[in-house]
C-alpha atoms as a PDB file:
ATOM      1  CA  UNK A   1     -22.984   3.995 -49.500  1.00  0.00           C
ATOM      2  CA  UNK A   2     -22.437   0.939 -47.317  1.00  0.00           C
ATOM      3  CA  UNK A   3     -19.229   1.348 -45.609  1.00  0.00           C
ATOM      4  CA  UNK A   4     -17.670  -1.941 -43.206  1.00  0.00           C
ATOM      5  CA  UNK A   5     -15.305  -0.353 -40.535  1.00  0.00           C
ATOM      6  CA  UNK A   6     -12.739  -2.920 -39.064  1.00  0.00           C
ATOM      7  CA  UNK A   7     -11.779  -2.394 -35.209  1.00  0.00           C
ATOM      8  CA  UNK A   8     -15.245  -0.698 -34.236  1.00  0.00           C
ATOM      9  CA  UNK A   9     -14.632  -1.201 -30.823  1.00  0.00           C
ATOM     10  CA  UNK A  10     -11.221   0.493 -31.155  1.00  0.00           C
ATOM     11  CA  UNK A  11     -10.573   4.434 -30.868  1.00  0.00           C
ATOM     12  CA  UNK A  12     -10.777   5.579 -34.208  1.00  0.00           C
ATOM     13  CA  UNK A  13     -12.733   3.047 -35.074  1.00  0.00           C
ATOM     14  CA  UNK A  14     -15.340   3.628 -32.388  1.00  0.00           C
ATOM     15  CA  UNK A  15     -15.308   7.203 -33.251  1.00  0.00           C
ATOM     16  CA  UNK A  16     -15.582   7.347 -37.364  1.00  0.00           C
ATOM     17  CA  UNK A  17     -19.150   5.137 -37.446  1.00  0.00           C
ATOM     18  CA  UNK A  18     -21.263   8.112 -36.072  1.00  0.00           C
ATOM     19  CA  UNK A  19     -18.886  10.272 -38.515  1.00  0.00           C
ATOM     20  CA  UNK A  20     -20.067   8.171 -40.955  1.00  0.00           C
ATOM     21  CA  UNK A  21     -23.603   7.896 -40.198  1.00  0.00           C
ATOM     22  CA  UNK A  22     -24.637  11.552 -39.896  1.00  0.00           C
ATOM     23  CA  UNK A  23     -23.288  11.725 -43.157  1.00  0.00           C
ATOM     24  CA  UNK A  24     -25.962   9.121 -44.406  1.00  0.00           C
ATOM     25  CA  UNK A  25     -23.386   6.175 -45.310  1.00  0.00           C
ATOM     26  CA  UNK A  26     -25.064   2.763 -43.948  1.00  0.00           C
ATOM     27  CA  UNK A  27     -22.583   1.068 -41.833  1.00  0.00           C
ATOM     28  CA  UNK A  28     -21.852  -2.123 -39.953  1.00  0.00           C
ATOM     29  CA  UNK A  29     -18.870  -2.755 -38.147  1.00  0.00           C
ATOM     30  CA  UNK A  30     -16.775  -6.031 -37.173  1.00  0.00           C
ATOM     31  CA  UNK A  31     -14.937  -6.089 -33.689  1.00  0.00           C
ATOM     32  CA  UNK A  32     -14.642  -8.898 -31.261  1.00  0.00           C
ATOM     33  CA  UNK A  33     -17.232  -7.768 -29.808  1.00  0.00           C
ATOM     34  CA  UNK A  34     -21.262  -7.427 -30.613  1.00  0.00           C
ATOM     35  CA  UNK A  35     -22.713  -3.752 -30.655  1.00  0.00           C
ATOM     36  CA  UNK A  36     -25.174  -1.654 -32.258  1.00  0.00           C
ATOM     37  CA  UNK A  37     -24.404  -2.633 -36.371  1.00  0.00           C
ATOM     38  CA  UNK A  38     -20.946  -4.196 -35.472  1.00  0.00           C
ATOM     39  CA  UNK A  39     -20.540  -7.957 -35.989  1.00  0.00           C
ATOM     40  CA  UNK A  40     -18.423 -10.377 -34.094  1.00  0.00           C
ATOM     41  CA  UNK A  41     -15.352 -11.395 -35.958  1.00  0.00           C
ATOM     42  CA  UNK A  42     -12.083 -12.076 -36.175  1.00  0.00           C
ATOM     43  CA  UNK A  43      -9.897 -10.538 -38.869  1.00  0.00           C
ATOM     44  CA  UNK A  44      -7.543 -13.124 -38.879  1.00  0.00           C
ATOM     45  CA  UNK A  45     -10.060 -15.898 -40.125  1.00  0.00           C
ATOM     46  CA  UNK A  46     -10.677 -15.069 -43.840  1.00  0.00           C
ATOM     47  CA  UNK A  47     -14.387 -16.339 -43.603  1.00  0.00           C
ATOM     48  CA  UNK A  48     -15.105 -13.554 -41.050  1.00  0.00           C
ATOM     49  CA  UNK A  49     -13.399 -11.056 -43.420  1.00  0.00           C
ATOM     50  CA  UNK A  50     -15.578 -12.221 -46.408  1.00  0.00           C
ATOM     51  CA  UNK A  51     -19.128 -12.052 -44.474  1.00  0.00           C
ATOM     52  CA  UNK A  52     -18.332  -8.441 -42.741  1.00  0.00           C
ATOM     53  CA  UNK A  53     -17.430  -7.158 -46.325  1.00  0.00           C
ATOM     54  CA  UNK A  54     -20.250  -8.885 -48.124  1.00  0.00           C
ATOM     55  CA  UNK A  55     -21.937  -5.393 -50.446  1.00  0.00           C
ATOM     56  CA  UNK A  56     -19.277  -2.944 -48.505  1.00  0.00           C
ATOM     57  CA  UNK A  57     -18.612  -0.547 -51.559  1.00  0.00           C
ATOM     58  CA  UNK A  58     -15.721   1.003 -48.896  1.00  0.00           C
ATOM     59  CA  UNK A  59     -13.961  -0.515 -45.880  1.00  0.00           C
ATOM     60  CA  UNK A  60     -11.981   1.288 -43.236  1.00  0.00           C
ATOM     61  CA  UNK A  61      -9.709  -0.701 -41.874  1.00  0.00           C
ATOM     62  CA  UNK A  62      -8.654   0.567 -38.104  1.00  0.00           C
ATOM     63  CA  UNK A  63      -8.475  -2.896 -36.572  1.00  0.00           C
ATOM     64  CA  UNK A  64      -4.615  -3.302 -35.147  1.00  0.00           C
ATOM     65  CA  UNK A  65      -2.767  -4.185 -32.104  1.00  0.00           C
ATOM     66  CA  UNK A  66      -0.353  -0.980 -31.260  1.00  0.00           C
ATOM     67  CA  UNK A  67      -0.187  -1.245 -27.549  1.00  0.00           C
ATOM     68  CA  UNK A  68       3.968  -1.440 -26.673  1.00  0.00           C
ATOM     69  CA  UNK A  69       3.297  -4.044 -23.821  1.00  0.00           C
ATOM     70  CA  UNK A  70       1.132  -6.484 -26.077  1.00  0.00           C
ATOM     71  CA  UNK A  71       3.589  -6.380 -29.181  1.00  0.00           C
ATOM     72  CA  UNK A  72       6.328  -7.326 -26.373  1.00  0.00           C
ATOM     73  CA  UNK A  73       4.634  -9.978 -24.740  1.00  0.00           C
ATOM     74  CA  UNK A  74       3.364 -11.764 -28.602  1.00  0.00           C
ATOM     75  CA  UNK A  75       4.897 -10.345 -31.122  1.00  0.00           C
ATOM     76  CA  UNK A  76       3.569 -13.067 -33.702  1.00  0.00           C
ATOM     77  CA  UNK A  77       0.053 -12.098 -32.638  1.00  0.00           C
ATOM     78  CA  UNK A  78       0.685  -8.294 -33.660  1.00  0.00           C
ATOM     79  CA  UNK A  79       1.797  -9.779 -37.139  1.00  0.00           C
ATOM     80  CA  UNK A  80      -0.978 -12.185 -37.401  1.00  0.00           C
ATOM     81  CA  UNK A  81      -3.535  -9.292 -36.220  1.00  0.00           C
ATOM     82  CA  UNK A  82      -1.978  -6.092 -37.855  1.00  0.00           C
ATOM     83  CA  UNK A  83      -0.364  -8.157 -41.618  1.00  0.00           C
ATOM     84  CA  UNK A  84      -2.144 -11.220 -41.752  1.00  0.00           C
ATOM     85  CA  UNK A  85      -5.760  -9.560 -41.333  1.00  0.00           C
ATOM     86  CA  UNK A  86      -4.955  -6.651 -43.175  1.00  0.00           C
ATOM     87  CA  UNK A  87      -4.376  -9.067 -46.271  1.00  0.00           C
ATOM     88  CA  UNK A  88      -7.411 -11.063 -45.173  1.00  0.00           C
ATOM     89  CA  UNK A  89      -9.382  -7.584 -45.683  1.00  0.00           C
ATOM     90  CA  UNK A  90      -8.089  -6.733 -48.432  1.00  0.00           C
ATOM     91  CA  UNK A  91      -8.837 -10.840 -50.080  1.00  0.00           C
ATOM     92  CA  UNK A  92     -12.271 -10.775 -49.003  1.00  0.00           C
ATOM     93  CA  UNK A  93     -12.330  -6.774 -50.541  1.00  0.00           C
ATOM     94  CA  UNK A  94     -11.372  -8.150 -53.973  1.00  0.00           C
ATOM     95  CA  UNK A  95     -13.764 -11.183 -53.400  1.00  0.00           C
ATOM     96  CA  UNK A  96     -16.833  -8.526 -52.203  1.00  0.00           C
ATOM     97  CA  UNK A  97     -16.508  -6.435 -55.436  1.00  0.00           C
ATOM     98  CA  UNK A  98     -15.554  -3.330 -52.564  1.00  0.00           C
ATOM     99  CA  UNK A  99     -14.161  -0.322 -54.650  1.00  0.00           C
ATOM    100  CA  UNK A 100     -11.834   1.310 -51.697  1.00  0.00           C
ATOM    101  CA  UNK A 101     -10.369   0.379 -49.011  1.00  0.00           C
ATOM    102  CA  UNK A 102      -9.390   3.154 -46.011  1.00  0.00           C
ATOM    103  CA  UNK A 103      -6.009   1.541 -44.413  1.00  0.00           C
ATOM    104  CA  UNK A 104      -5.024   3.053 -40.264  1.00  0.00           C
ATOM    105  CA  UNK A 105      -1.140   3.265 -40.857  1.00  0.00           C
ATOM    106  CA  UNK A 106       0.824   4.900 -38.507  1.00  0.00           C
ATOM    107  CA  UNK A 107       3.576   7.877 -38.923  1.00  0.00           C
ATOM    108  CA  UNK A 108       5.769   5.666 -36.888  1.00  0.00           C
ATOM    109  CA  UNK A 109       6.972   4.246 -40.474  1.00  0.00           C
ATOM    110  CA  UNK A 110       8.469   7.137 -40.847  1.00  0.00           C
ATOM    111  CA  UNK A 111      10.740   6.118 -38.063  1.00  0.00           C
ATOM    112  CA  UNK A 112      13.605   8.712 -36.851  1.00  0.00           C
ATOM    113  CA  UNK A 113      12.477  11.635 -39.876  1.00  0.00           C
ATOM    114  CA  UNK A 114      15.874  13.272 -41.320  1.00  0.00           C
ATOM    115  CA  UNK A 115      13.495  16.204 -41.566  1.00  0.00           C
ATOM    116  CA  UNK A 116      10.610  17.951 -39.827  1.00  0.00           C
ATOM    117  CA  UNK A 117       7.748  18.210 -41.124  1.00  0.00           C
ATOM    118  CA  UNK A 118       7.397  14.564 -42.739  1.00  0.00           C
ATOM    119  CA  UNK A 119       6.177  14.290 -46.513  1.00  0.00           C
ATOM    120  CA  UNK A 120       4.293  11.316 -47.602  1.00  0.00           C
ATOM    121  CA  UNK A 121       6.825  10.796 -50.265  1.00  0.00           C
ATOM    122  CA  UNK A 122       9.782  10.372 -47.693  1.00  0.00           C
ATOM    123  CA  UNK A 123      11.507   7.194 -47.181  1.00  0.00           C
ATOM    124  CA  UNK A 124      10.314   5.024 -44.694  1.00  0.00           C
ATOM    125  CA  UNK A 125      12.868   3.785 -41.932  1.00  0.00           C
ATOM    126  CA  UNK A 126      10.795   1.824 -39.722  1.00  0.00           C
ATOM    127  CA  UNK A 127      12.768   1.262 -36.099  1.00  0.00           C
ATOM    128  CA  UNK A 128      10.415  -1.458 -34.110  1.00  0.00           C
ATOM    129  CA  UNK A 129       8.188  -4.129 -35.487  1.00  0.00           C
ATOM    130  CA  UNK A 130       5.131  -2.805 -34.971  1.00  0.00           C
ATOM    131  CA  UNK A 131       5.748   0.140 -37.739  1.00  0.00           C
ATOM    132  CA  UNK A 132       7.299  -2.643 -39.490  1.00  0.00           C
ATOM    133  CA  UNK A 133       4.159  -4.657 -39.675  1.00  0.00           C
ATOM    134  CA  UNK A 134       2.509  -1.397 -40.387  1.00  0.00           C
ATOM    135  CA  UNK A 135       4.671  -0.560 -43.731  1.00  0.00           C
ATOM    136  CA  UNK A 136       4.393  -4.360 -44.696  1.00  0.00           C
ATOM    137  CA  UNK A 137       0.560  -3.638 -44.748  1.00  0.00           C
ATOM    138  CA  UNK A 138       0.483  -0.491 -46.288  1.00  0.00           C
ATOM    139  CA  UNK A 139       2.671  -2.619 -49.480  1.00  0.00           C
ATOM    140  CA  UNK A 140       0.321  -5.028 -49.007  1.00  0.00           C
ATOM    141  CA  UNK A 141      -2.547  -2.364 -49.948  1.00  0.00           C
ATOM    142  CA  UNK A 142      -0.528  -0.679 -52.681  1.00  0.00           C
ATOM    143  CA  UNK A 143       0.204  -4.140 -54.601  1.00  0.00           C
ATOM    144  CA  UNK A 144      -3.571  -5.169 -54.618  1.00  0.00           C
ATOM    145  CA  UNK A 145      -4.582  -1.887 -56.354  1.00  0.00           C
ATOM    146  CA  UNK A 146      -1.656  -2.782 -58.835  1.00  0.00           C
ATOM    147  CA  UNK A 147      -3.273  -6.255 -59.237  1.00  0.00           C
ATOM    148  CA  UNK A 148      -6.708  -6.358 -58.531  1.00  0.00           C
ATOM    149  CA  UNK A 149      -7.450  -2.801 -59.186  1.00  0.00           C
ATOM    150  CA  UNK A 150      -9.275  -1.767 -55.334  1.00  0.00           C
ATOM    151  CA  UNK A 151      -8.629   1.704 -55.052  1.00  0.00           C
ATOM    152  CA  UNK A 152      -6.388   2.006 -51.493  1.00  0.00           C
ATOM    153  CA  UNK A 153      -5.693   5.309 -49.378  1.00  0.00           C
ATOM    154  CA  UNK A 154      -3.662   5.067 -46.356  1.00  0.00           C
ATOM    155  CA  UNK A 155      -3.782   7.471 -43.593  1.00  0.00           C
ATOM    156  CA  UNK A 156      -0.503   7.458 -41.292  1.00  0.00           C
ATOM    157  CA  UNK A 157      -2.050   9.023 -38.154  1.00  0.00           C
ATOM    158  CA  UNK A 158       0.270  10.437 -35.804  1.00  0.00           C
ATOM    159  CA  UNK A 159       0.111  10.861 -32.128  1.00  0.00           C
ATOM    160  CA  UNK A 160      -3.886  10.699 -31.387  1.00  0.00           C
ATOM    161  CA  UNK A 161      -5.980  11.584 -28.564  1.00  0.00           C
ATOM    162  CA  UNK A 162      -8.845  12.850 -27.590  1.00  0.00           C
ATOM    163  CA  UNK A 163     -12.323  11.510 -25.508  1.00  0.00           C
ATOM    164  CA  UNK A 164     -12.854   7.911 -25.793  1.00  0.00           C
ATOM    165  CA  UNK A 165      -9.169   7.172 -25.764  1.00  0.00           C
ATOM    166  CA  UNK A 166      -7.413   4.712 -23.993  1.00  0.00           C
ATOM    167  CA  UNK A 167      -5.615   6.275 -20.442  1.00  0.00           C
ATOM    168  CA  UNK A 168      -2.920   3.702 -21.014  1.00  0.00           C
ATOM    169  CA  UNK A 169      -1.558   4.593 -24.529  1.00  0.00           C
ATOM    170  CA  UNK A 170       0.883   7.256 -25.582  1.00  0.00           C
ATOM    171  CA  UNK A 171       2.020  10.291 -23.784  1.00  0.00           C
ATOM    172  CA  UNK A 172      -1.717  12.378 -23.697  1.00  0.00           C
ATOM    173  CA  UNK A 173      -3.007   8.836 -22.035  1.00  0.00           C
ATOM    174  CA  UNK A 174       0.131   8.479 -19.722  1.00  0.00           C
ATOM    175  CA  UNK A 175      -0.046  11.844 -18.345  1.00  0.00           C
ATOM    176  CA  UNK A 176      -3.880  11.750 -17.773  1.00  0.00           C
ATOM    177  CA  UNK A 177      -3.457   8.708 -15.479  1.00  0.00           C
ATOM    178  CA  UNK A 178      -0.892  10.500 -13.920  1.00  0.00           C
ATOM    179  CA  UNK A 179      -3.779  12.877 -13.111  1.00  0.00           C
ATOM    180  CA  UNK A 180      -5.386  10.347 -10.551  1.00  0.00           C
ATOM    181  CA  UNK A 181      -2.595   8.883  -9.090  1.00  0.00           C
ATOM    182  CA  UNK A 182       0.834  10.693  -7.423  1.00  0.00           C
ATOM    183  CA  UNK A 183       0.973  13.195  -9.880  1.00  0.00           C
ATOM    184  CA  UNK A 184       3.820  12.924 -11.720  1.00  0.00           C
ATOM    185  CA  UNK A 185       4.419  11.231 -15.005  1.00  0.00           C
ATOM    186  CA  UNK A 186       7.250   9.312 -16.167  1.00  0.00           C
ATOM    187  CA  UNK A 187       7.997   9.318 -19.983  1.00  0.00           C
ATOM    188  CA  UNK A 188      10.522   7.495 -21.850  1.00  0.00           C
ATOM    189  CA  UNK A 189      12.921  10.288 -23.409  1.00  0.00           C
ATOM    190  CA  UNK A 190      13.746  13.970 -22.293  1.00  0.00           C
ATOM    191  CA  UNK A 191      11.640  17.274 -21.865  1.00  0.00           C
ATOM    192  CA  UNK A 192      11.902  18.636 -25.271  1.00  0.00           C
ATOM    193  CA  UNK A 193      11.372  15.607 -27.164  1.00  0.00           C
ATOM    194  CA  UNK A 194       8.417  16.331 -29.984  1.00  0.00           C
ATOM    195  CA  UNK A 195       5.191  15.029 -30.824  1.00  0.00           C
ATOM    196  CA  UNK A 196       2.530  15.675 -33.599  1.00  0.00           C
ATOM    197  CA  UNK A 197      -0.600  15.591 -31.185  1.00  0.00           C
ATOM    198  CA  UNK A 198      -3.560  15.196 -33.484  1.00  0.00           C
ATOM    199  CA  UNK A 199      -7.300  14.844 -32.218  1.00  0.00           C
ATOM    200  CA  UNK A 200      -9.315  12.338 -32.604  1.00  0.00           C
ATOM    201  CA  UNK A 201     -12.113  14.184 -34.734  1.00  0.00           C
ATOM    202  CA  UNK A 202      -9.699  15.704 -36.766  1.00  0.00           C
ATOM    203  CA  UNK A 203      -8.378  11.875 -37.826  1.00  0.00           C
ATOM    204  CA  UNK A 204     -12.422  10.743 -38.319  1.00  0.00           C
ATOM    205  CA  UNK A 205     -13.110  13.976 -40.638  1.00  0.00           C
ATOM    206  CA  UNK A 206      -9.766  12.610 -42.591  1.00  0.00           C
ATOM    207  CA  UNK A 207     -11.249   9.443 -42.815  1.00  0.00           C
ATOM    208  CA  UNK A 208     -14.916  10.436 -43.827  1.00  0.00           C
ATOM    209  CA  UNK A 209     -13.375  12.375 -46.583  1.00  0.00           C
ATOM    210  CA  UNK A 210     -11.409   9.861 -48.071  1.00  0.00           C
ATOM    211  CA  UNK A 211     -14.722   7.773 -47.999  1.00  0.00           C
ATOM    212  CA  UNK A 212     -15.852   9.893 -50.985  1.00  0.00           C
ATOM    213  CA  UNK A 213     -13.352  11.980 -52.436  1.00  0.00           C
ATOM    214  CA  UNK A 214     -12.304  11.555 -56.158  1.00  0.00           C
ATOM    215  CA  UNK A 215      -8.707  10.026 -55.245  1.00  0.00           C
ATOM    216  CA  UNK A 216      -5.670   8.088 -57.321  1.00  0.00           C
ATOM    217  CA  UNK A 217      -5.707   4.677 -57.120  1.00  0.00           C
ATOM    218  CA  UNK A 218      -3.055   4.512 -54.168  1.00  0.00           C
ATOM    219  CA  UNK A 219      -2.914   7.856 -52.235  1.00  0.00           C
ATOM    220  CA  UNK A 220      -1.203   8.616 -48.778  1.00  0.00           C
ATOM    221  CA  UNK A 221      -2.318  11.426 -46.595  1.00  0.00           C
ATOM    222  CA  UNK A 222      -0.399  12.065 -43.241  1.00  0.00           C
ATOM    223  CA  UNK A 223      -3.258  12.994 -40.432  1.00  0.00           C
ATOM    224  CA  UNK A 224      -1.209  15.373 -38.138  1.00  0.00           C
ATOM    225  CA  UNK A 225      -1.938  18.785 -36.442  1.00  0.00           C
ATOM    226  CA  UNK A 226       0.959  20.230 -38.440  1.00  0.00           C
ATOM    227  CA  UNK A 227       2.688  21.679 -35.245  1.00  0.00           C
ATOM    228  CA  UNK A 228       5.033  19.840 -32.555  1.00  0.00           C
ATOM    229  CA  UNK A 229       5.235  20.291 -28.971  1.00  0.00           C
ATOM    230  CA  UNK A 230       7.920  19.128 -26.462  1.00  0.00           C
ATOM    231  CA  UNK A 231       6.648  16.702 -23.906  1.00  0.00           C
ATOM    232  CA  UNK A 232       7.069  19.469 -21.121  1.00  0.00           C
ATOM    233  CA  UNK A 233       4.708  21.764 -22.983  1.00  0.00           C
ATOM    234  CA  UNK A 234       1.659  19.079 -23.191  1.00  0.00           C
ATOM    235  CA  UNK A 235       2.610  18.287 -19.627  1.00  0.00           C
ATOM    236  CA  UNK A 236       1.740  22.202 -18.851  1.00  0.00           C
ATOM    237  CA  UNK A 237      -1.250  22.403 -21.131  1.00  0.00           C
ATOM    238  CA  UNK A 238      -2.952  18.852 -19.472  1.00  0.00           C
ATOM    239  CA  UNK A 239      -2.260  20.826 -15.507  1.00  0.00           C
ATOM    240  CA  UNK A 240      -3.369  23.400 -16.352  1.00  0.00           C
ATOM    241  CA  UNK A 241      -6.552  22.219 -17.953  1.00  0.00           C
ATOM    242  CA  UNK A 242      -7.204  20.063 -15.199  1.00  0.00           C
ATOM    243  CA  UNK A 243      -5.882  23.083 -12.322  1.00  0.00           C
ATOM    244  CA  UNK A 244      -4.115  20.396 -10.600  1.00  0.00           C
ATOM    245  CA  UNK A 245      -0.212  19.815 -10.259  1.00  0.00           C
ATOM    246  CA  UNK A 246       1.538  17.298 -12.537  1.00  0.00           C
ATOM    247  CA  UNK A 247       5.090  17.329 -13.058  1.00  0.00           C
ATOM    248  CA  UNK A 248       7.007  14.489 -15.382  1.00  0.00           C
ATOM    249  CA  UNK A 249      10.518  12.943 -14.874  1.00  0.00           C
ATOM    250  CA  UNK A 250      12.067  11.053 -17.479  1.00  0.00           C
ATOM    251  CA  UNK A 251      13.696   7.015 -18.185  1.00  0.00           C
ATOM    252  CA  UNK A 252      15.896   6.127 -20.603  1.00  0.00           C
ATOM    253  CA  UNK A 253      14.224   5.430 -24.108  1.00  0.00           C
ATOM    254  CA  UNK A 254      14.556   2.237 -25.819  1.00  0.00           C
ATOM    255  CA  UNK A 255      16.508   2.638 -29.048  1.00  0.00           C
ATOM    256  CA  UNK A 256      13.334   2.299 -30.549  1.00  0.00           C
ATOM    257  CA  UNK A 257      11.723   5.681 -29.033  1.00  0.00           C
ATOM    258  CA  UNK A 258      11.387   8.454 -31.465  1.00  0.00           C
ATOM    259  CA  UNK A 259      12.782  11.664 -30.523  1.00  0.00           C
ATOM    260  CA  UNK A 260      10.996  14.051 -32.519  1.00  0.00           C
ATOM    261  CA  UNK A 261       7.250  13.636 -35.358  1.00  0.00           C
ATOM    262  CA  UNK A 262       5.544  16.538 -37.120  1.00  0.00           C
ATOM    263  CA  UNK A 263       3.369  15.655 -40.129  1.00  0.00           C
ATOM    264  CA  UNK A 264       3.121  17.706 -43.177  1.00  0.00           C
ATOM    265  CA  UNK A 265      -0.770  17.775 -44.388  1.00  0.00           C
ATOM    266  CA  UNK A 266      -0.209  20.158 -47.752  1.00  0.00           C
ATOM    267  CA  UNK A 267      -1.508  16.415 -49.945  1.00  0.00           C
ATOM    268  CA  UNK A 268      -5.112  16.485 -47.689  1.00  0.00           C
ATOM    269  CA  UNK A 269      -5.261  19.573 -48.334  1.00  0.00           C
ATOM    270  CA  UNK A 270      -4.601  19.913 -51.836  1.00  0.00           C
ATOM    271  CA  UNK A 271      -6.427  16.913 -52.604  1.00  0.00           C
ATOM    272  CA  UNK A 272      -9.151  16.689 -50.115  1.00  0.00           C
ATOM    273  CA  UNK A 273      -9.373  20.747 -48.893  1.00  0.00           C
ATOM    274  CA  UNK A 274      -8.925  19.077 -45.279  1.00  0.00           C
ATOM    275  CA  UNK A 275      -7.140  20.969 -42.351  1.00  0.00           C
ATOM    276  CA  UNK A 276      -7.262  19.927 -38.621  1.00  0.00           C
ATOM    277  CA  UNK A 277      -9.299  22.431 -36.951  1.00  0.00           C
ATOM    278  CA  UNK A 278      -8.516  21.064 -33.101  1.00  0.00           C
ATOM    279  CA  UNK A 279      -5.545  22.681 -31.860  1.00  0.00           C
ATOM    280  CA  UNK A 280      -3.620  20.906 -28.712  1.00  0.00           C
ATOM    281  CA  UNK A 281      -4.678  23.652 -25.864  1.00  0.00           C
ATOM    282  CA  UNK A 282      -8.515  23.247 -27.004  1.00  0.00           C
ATOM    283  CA  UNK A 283      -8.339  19.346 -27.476  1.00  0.00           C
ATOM    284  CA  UNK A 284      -6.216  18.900 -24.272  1.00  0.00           C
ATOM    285  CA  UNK A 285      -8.948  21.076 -22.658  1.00  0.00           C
ATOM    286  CA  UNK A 286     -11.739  18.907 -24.063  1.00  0.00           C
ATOM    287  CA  UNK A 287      -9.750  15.648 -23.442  1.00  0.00           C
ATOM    288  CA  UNK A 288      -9.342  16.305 -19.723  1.00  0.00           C
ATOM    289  CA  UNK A 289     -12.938  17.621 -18.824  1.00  0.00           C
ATOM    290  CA  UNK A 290     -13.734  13.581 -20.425  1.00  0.00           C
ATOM    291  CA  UNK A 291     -11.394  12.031 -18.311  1.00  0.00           C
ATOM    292  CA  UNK A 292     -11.959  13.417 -15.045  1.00  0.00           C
ATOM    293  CA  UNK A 293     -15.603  12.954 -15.297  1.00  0.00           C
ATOM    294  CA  UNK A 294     -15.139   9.243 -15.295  1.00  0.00           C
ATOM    295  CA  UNK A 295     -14.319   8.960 -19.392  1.00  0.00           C
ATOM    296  CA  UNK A 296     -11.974   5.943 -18.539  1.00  0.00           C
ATOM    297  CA  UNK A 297     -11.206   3.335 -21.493  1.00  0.00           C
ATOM    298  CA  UNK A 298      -9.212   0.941 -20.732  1.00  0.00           C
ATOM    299  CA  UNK A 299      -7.934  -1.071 -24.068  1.00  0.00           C
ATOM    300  CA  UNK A 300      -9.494  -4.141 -25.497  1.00  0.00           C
END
């Protein structure tokens, strides 16, 4: 099966084409970037879209701009990137004859949840404009299966890390540059805040699943761990994995921080038979052993 990942370059993008090609799919990728089967494009210029997709029977589309800083500073360019290309994708899909499309969400549409854990079928409250963009595109996905009849899954990916991440996004990346500076890491929020830490792998199996499984024609899978753990507690797990000290202090969140995420994964596994295998002490274990020999990826 030929399969066109978006974002190739990116983190789960960069980690699902191997996925993909020990499983025997062909696969070329389209990234700013040349690389071994990835193609420069840009997603925001439709004729890009339609020549990466050209015979894809399945596109994943990871490509997004996420980072806090770089939705501040250009806002327009996080819509153009992350609603404008996802529509361009999912054009040249319809154009291409491609059968499914694989759209990166984000469980930050799920915003503050009323709830723990968080069920697909809950009602998104987006609180910042990047999950905003995010829920726009997922709508996006759902009304071109209506119309056009592309099968679309969307994966809402919680709070990822693992090797090959970036050192300056979300708490796992924060605190492991803390680990080669002073020390100490400073998070927006308090101590027992909660995050659904999911690793990296366990997001590409998701994926590589959803490449082939017999689906709906518009399914959503959450790609958690299934637990939570307070900021203090991954703060303790990264020290001690690394057997250096690292303590955190705290700032005041913007209204936009989320104070607590845990993903419920009962639909992958009912429809898919997926769990997450990685738990948090084992990935944090693996994650820092990356980073402090010289695994360091900054963001594109």
């Amino acid at each position: 099966m030929r399969v066109l990942v978006t974002g190739a370059h990116g983190f789960i993008g960069a980690a699902t084409i191997p996925a993909l090609l020990e499983a025997g799919h062909e696969v070329v990728g389209i990234d700013c970037i040349a690389g071994p089967r990835i193609q420069v494009g840009d997603i925001t210029r439709m004729e890009d879209c339609v020549a990466a997709s050209a015979g894809a029977e399945v596109i994943i589309h990871s490509v997004g701009i996420h980072l806090a800083t770089q939705v501040a500073e250009n806002p327009m360019q996080m819509v153009d990137v992350n609603v404008k290309g996802t529509l361009n994708i999912l054009q040249a899909a319809k154009m291409s004859g491609t059968r499914r499309i694989i759209y990166l969400s984000s469980a930050k549409v799920y915003g503050e949840p009323e709830r723990l854990p968080s069920l697909e079928s809950d009602l998104p409250r987006p609180r910042e404009p990047y999950a905003l963009a995010k829920l726009v595109a997922e709508q996006y996905c759902q009304t071109f299966h209506k119309k056009n009849g592309i099968e679309a899954v969307v994966i809402r990916p919680f709070s990822v890390y693992g090797p090959g991440q970036d050192h300056n996004s979300g708490y796992v990346g924060m605190a492991l540059e803390a680990l080669k500076t002073d020390g100490v890491v400073t998070f927006p929020g308090r101590a027992d805040y909660l995050r659904d830490f999911v690793h990296i792998r366990d997001v590409v199996r998701l994926c590589a699943l959803a490449t082939t499984a017999d689906l709906p024609g518009y399914t959503v899978f959450n790609s958690g761990s299934g637990e939570a753990y307070t900021l203090d507690e991954l703060v303790a797990m990264i020290a001690l994995a690394a057997d250096v000290p690292l303590s955190s202090r705290f700032r005041k969140p913007s209204v936009e921080t989320i104070k607590r995420t845990m993903g419920d994964m009962d639909s992958a596994k009912d429809l898919l038979g997926y769990q997450p295998e990685i738990g948090l002490q084992q990935g944090i274990a693996e994650t820092v052993a990356w980073f402090m020999n010289g695994g360091l990826r900054k963001h594109a």
